[in-house]
PDB file of N, CA and C in Angstrom:
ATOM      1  N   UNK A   1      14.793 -24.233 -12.527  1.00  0.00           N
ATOM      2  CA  UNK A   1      13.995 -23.719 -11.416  1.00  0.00           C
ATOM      3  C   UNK A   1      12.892 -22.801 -11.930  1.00  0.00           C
ATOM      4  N   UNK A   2      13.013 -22.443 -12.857  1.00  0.00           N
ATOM      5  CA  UNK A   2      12.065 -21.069 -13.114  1.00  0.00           C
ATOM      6  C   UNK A   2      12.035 -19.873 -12.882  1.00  0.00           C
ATOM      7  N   UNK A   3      10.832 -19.733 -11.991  1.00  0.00           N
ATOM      8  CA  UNK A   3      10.660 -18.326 -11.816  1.00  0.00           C
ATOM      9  C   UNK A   3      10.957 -17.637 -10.193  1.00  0.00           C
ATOM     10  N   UNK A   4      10.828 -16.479  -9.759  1.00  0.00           N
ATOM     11  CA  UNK A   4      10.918 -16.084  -9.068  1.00  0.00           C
ATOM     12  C   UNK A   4       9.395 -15.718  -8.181  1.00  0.00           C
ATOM     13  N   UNK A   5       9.287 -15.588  -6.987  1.00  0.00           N
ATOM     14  CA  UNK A   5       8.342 -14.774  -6.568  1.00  0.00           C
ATOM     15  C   UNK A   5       8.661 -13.672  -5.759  1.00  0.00           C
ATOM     16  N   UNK A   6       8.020 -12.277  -6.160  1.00  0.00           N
ATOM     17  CA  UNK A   6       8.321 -11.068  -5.433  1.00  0.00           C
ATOM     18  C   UNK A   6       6.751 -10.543  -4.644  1.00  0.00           C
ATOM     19  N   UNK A   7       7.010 -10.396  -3.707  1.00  0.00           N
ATOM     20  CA  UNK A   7       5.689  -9.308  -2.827  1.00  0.00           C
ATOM     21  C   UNK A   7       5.914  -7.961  -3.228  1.00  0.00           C
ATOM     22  N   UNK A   8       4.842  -7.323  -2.801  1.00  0.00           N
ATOM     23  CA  UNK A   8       4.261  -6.078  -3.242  1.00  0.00           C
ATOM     24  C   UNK A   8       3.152  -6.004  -1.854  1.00  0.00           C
ATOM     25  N   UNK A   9       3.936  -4.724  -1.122  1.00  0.00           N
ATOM     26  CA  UNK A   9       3.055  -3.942  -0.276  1.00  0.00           C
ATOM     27  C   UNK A   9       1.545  -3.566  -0.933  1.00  0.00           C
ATOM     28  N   UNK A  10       0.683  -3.775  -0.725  1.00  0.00           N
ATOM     29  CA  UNK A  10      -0.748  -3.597  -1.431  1.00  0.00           C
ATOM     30  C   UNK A  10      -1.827  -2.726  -0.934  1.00  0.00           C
ATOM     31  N   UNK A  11      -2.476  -2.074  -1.469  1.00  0.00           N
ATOM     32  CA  UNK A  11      -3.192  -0.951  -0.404  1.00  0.00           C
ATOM     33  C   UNK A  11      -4.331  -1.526  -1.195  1.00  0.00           C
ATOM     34  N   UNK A  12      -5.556  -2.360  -0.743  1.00  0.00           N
ATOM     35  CA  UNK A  12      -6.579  -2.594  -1.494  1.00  0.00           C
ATOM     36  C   UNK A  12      -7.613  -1.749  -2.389  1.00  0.00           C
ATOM     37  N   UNK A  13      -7.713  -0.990  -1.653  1.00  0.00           N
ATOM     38  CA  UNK A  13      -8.608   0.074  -2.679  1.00  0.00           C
ATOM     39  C   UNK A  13      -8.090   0.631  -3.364  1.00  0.00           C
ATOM     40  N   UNK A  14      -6.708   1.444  -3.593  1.00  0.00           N
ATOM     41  CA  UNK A  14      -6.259   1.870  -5.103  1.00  0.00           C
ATOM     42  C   UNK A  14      -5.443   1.059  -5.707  1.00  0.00           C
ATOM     43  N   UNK A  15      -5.371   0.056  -4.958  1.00  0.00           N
ATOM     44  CA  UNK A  15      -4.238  -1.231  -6.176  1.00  0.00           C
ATOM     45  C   UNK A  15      -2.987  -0.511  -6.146  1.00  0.00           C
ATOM     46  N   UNK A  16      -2.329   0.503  -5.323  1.00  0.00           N
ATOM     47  CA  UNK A  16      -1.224   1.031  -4.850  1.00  0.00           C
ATOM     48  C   UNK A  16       0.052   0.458  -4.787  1.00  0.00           C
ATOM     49  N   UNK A  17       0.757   0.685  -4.513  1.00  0.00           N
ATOM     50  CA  UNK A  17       1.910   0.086  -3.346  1.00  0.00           C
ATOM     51  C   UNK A  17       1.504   1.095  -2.199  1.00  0.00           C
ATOM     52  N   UNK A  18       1.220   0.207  -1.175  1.00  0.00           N
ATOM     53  CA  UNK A  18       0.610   0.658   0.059  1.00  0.00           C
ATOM     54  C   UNK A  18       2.193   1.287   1.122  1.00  0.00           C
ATOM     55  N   UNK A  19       2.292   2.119   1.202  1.00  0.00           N
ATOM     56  CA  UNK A  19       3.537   3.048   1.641  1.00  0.00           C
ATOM     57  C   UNK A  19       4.100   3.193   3.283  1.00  0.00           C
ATOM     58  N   UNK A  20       3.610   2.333   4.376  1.00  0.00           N
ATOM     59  CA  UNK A  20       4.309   2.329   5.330  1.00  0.00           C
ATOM     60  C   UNK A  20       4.146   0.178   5.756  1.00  0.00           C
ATOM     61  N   UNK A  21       5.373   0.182   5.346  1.00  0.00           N
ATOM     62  CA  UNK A  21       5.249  -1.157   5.425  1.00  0.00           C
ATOM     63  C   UNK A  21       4.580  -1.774   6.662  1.00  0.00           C
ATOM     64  N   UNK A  22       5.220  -1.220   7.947  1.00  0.00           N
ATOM     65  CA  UNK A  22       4.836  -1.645   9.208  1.00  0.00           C
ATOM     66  C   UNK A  22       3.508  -1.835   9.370  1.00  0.00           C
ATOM     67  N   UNK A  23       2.536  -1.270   8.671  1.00  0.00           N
ATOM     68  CA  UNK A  23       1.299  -1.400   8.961  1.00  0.00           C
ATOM     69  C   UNK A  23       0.647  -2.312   7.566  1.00  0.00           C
ATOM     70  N   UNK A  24       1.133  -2.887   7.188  1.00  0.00           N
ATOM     71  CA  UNK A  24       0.451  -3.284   5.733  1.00  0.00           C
ATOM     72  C   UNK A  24      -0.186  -4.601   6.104  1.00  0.00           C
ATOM     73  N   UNK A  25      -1.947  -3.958   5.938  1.00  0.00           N
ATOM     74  CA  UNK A  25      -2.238  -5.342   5.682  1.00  0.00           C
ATOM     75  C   UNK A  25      -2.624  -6.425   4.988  1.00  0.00           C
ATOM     76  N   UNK A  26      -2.065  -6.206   3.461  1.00  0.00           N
ATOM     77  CA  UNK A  26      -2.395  -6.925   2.381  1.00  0.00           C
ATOM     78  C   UNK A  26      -1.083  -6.545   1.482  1.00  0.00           C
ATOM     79  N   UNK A  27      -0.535  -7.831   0.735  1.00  0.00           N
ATOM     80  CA  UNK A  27       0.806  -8.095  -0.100  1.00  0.00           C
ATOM     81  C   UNK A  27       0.115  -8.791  -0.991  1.00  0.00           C
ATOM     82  N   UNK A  28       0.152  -8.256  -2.499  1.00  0.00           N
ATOM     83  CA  UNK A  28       0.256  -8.927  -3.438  1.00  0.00           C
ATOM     84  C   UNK A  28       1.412  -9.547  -3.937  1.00  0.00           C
ATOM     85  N   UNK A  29       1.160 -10.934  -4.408  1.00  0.00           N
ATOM     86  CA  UNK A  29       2.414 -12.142  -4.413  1.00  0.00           C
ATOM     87  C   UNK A  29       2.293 -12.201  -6.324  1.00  0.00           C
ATOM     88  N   UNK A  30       3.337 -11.734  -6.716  1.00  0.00           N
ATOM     89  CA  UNK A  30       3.827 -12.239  -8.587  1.00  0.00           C
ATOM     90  C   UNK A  30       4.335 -12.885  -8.547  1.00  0.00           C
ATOM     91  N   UNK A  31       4.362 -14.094  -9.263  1.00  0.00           N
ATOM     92  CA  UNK A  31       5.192 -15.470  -9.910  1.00  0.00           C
ATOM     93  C   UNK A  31       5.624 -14.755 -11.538  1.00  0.00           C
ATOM     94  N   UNK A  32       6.891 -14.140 -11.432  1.00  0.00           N
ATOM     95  CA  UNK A  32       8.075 -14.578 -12.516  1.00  0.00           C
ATOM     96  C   UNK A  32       8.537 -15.277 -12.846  1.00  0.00           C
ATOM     97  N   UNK A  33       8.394 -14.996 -14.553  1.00  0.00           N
ATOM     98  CA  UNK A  33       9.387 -16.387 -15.207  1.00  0.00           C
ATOM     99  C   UNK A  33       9.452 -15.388 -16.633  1.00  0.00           C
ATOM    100  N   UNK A  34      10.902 -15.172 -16.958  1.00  0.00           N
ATOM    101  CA  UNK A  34      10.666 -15.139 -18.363  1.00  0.00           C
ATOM    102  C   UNK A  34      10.965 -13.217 -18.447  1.00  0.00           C
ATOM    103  N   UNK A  35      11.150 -12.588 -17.180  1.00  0.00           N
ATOM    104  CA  UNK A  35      10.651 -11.334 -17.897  1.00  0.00           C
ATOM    105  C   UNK A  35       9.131 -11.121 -17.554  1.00  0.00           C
ATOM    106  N   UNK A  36       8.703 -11.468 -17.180  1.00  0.00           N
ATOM    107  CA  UNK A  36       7.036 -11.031 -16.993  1.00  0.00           C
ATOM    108  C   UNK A  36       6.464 -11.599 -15.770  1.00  0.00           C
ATOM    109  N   UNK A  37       5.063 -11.115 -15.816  1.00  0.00           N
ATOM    110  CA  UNK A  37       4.548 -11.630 -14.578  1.00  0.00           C
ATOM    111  C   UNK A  37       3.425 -12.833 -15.120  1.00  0.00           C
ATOM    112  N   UNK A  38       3.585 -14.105 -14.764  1.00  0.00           N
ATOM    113  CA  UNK A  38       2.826 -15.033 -15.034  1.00  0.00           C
ATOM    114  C   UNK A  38       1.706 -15.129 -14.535  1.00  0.00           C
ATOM    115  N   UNK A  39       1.306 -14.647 -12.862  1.00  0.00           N
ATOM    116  CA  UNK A  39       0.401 -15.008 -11.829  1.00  0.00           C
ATOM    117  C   UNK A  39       0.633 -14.277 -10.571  1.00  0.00           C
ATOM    118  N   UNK A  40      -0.681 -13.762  -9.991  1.00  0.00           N
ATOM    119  CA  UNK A  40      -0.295 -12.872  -9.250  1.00  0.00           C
ATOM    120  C   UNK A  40      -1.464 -13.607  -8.130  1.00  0.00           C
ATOM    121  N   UNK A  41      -1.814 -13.074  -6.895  1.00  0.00           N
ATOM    122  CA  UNK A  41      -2.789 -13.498  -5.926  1.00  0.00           C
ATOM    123  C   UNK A  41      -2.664 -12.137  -4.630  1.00  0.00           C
ATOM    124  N   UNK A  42      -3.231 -11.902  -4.134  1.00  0.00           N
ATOM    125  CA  UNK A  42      -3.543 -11.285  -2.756  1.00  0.00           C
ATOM    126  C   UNK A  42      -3.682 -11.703  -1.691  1.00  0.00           C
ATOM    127  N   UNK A  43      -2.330 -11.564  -0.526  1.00  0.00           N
ATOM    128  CA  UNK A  43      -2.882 -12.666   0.532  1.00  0.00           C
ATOM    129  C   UNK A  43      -2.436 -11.461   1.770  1.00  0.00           C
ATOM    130  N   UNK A  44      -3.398 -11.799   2.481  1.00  0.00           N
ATOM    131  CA  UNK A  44      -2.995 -10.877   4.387  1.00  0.00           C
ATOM    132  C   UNK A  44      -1.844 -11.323   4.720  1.00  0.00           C
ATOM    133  N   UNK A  45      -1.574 -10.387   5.910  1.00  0.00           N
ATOM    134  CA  UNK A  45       0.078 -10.314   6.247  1.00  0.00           C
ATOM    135  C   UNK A  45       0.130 -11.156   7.257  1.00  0.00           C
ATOM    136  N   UNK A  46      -1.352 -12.230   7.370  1.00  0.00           N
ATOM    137  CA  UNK A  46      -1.113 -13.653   8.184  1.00  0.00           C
ATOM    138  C   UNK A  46      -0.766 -13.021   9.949  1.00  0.00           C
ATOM    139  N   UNK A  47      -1.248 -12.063  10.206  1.00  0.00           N
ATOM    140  CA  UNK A  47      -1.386 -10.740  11.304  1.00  0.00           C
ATOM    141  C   UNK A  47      -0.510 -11.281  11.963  1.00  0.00           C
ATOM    142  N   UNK A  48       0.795 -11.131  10.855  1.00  0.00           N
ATOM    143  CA  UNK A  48       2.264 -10.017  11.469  1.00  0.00           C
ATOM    144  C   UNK A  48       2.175  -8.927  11.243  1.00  0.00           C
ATOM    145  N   UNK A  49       3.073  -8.099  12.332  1.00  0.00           N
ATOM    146  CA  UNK A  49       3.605  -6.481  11.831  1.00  0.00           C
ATOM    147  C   UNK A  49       4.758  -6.748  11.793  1.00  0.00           C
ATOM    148  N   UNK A  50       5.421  -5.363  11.461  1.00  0.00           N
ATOM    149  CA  UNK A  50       6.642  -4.827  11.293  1.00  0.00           C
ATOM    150  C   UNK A  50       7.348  -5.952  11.485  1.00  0.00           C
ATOM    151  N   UNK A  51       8.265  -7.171  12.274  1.00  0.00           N
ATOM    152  CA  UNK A  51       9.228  -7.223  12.353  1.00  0.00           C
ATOM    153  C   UNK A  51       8.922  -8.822  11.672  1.00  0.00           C
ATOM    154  N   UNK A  52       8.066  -9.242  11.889  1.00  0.00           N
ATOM    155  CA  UNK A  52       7.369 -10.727  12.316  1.00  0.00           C
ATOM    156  C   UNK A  52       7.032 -10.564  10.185  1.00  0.00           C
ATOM    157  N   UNK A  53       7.105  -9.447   9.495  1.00  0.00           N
ATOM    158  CA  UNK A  53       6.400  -9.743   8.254  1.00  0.00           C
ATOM    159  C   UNK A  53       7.616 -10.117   7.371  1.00  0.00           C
ATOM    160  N   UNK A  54       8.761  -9.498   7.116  1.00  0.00           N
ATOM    161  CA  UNK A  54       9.621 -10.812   6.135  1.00  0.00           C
ATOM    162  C   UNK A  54       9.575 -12.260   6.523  1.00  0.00           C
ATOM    163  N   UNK A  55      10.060 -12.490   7.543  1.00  0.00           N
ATOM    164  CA  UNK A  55      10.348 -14.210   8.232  1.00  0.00           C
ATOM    165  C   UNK A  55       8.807 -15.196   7.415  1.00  0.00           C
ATOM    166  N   UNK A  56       7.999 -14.126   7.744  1.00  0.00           N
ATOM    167  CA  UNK A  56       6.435 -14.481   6.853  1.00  0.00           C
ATOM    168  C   UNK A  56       6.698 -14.620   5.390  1.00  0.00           C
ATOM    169  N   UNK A  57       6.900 -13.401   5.136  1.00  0.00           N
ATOM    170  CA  UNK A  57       7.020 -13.267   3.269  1.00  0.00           C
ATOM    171  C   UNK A  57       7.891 -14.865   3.112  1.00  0.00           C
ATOM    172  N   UNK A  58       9.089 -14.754   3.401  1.00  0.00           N
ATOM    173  CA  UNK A  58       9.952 -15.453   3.114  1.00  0.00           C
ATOM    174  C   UNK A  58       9.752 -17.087   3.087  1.00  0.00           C
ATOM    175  N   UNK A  59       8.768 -17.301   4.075  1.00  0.00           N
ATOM    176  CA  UNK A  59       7.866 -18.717   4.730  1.00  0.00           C
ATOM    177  C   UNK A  59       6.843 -18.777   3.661  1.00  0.00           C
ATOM    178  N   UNK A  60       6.796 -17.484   2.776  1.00  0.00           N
ATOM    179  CA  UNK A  60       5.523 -18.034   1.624  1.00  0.00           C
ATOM    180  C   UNK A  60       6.323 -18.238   0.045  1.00  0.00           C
ATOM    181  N   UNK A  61       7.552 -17.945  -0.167  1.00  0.00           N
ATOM    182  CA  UNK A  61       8.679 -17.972  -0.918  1.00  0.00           C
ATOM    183  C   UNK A  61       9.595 -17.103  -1.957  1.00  0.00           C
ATOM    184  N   UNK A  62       8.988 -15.732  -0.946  1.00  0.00           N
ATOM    185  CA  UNK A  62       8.978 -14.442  -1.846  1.00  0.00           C
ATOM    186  C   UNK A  62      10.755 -14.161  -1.276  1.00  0.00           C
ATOM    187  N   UNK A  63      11.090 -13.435  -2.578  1.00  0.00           N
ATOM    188  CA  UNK A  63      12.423 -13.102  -2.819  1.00  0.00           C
ATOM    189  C   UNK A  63      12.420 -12.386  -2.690  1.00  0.00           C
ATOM    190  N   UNK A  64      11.834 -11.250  -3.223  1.00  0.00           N
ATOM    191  CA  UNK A  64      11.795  -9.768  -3.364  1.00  0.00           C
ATOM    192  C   UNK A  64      11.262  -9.015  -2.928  1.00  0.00           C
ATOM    193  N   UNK A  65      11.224  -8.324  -2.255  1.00  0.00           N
ATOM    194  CA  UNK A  65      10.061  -7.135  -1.603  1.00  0.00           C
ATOM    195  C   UNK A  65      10.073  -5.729  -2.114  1.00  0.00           C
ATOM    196  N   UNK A  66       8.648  -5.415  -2.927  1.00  0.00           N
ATOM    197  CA  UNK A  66       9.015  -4.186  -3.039  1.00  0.00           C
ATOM    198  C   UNK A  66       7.879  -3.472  -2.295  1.00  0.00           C
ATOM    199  N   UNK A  67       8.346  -2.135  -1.979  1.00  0.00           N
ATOM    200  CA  UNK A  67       7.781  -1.102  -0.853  1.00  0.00           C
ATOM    201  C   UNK A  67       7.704   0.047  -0.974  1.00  0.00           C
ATOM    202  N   UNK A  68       6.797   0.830  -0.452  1.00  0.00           N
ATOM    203  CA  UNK A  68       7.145   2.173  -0.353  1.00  0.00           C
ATOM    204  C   UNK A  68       8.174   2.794   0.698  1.00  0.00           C
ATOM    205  N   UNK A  69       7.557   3.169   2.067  1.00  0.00           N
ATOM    206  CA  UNK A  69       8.612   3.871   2.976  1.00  0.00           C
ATOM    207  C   UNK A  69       8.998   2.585   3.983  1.00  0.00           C
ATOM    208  N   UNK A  70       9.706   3.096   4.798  1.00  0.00           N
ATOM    209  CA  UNK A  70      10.203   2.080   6.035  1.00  0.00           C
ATOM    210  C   UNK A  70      11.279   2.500   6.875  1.00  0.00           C
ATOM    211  N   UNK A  71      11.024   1.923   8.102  1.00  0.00           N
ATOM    212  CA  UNK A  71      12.054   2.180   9.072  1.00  0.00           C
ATOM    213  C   UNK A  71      12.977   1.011   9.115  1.00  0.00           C
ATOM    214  N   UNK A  72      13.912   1.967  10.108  1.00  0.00           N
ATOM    215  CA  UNK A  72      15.405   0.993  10.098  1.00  0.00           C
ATOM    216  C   UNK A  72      15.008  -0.097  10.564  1.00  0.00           C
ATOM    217  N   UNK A  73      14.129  -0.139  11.597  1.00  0.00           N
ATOM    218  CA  UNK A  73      13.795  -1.455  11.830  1.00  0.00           C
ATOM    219  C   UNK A  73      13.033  -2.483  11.042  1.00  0.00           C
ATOM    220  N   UNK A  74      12.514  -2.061   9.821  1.00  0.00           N
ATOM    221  CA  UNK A  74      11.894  -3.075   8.930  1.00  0.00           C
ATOM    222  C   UNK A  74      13.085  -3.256   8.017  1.00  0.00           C
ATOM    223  N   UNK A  75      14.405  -1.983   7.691  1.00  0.00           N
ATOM    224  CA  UNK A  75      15.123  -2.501   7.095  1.00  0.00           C
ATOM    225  C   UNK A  75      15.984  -3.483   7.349  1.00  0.00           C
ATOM    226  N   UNK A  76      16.302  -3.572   8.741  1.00  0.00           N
ATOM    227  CA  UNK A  76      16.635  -4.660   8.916  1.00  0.00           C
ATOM    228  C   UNK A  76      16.515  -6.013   9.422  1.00  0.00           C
ATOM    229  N   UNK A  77      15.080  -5.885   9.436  1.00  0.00           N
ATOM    230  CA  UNK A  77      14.478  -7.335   9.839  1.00  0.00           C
ATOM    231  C   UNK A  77      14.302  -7.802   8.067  1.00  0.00           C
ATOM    232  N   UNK A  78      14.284  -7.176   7.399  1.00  0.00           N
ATOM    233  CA  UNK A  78      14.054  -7.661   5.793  1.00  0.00           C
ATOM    234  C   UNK A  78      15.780  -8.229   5.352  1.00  0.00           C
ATOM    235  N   UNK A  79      16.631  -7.367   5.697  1.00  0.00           N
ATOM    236  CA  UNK A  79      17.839  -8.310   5.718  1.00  0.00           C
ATOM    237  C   UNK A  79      18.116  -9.120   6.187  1.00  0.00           C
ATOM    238  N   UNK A  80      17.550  -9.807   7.742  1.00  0.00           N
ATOM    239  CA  UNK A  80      17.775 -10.674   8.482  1.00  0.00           C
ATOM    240  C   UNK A  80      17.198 -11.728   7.648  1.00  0.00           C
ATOM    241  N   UNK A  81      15.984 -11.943   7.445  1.00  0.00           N
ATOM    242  CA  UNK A  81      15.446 -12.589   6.504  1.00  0.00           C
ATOM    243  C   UNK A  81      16.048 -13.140   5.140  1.00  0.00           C
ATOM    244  N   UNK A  82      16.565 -11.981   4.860  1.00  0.00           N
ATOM    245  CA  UNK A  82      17.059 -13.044   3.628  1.00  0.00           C
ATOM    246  C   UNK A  82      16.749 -12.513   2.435  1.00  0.00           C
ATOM    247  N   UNK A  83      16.062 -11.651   2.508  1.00  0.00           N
ATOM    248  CA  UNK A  83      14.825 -10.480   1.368  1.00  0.00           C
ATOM    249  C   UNK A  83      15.827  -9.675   0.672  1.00  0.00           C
ATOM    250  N   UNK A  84      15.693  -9.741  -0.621  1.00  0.00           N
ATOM    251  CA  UNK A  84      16.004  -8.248  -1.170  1.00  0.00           C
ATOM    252  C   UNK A  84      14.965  -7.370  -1.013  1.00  0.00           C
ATOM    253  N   UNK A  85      14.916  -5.723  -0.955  1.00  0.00           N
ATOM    254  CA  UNK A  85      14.268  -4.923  -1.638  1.00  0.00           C
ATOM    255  C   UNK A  85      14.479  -3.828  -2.245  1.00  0.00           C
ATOM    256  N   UNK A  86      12.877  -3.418  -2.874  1.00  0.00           N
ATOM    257  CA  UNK A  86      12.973  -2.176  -3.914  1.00  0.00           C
ATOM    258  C   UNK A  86      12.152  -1.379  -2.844  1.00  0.00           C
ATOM    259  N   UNK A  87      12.688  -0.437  -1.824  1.00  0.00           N
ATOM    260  CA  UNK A  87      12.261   0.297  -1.321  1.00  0.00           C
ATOM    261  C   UNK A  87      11.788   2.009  -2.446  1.00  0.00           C
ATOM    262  N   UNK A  88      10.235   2.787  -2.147  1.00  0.00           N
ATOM    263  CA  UNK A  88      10.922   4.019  -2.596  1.00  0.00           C
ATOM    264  C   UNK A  88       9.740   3.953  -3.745  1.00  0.00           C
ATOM    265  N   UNK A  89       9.225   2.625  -3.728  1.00  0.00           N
ATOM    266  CA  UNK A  89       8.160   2.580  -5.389  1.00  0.00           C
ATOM    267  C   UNK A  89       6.823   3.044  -4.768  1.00  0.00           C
ATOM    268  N   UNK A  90       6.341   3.828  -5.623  1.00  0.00           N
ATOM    269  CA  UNK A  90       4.881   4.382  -5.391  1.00  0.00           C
ATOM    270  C   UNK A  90       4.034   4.111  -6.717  1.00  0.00           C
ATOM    271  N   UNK A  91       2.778   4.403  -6.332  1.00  0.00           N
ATOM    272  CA  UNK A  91       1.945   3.869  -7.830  1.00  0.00           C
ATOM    273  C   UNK A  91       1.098   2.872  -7.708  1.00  0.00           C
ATOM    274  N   UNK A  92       1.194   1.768  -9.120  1.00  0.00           N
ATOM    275  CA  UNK A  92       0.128   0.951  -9.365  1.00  0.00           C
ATOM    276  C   UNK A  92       1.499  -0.422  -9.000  1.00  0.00           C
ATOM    277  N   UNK A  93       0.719  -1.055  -8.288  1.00  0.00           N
ATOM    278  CA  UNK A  93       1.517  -2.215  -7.496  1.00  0.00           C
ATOM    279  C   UNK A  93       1.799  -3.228  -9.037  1.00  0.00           C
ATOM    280  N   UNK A  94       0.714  -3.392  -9.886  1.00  0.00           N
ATOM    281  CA  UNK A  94       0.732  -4.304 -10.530  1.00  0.00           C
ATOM    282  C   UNK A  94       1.758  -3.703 -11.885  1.00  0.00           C
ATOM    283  N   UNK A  95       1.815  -2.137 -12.118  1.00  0.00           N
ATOM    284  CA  UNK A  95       3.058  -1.453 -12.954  1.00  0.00           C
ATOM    285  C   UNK A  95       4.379  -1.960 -12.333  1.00  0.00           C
ATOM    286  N   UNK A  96       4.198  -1.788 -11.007  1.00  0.00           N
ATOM    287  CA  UNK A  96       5.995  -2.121 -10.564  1.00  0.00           C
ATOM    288  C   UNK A  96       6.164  -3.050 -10.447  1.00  0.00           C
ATOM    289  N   UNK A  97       5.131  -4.019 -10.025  1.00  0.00           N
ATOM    290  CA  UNK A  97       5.596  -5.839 -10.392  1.00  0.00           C
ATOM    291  C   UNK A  97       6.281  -6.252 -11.774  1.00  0.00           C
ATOM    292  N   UNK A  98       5.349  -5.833 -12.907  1.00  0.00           N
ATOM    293  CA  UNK A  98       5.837  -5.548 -14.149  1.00  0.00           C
ATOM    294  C   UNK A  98       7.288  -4.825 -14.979  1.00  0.00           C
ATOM    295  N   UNK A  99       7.386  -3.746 -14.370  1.00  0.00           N
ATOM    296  CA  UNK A  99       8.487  -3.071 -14.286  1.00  0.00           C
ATOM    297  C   UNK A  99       9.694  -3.893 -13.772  1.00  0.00           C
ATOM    298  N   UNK A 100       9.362  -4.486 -12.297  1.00  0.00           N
ATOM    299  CA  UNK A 100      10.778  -5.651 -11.609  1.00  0.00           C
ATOM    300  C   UNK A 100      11.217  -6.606 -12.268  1.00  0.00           C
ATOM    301  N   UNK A 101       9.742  -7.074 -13.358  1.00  0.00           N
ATOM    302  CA  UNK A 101      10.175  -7.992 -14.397  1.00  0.00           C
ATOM    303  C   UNK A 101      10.889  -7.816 -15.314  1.00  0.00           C
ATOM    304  N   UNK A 102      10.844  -6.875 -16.105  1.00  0.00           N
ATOM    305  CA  UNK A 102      11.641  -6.108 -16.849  1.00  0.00           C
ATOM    306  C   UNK A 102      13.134  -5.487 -17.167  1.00  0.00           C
ATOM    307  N   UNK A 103      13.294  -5.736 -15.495  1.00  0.00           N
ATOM    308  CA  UNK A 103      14.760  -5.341 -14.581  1.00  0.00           C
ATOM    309  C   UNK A 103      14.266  -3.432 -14.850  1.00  0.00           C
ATOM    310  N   UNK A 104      13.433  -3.272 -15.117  1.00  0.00           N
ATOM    311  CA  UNK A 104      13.193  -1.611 -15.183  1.00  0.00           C
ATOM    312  C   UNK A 104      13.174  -1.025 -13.503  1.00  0.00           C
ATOM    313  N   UNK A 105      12.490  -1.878 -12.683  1.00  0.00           N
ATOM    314  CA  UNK A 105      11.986  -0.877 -11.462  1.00  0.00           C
ATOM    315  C   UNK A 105      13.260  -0.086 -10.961  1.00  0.00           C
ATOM    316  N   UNK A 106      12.889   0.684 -10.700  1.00  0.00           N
ATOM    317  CA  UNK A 106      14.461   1.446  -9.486  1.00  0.00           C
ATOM    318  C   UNK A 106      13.840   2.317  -8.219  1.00  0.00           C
ATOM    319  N   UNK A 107      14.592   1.512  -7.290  1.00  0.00           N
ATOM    320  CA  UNK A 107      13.942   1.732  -6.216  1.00  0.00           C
ATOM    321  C   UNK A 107      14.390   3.171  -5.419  1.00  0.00           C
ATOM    322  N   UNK A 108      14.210   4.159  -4.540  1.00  0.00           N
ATOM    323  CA  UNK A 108      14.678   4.627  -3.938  1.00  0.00           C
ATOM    324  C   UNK A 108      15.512   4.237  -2.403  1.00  0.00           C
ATOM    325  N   UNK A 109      16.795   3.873  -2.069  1.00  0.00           N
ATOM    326  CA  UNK A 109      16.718   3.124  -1.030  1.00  0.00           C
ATOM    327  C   UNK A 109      17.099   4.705   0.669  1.00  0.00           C
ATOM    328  N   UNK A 110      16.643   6.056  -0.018  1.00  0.00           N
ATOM    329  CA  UNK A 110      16.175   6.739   0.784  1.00  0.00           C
ATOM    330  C   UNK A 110      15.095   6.874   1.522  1.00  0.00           C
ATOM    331  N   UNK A 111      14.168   6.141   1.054  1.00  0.00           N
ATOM    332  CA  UNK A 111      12.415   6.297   1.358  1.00  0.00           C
ATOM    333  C   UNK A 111      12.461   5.774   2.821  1.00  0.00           C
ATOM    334  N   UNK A 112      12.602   6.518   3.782  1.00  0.00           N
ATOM    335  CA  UNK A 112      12.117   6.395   5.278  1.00  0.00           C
ATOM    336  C   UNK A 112      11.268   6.925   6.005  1.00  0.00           C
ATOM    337  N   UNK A 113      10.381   5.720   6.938  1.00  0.00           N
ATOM    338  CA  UNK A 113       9.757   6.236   7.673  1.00  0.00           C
ATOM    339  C   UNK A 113      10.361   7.364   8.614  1.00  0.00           C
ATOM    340  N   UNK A 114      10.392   8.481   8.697  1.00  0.00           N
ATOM    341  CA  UNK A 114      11.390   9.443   9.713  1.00  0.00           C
ATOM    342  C   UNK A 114      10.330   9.430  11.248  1.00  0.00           C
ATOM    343  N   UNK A 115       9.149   8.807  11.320  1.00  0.00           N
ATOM    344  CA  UNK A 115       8.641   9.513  12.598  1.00  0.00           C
ATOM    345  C   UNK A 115       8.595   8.409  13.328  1.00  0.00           C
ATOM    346  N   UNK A 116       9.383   7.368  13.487  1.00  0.00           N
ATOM    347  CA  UNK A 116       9.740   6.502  14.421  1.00  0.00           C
ATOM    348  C   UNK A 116      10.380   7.086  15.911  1.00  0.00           C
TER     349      UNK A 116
END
C-alpha cells in the first residue's frame, strides 16, 4: 500500500498550523511513505466548517489530522469519522508534517477551544 496521507490545519500567510480548527480555511495534505514527506499540496476546506470538515478530510483520504486547538465538538466529529489526531501542535505546518513522519510529533490532547 505505501504511504499514508495526513492533513495539516494551514494558516496561509505564516505556513502555521492554523489553531482553531472550526474556522480553518485551508489544510495542507502530505503523502507519506518511508518516514518522510514525499508530496505535499494545499487545498480549501471545500466550505465545510466544524462538523462537515473530517467526513471531508476523510473523502480526500487523509488519516491523520493534525491541529492546533478544538472543541468537543470537533473532537468528536473527527472520531466519528474515522480520523486520528495530533491535537496541541503549533508552528511551521510543514516541521510537524515532518516531525509525524518521523513518529517524533507529540501532540497535546489538552489543547481546547474553552469559549464554546
Amino acid at each position: 500500500m505505501g504511504g499514508m496521507k495526513i492533513a495539516v490545519t494551514y494558516d496561509k500567510e505564516s505556513g502555521n498550523v492554523f489553531q482553531h480548527f472550526g474556522k480553518t480555511e485551508w489544510f495542507k495534505l502530505y503523502e507519506i511513505e518511508d518516514g518522510k514527506v514525499v508530496s505535499s499540496e494545499v487545498t480549501g476546506n471545500g466550505e465545510n466548517g466544524h462538523h462537515a470538515l473530517p467526513p471531508y478530510l476523510k473523502s480526500l483520504g487523509v488519516q491523520t489530522l493534525i491541529l492546533g486547538n478544538r472543541g468537543q465538538g470537533a473532537i468528536d466529529a473527527i472520531a466519528a469519522a474515522g480520523l486520528e489526531e495530533v491535537p496541541g501542535v503549533t508552528g511551521s505546518a510543514d516541521e510537524a508534517a515532518r516531525l509525524f513522519a518521523e513518529g517524533k510529533l507529540r501532540g497535546n490532547p489538552d489543547a481546547k477551544c474553552e469559549h464554546h
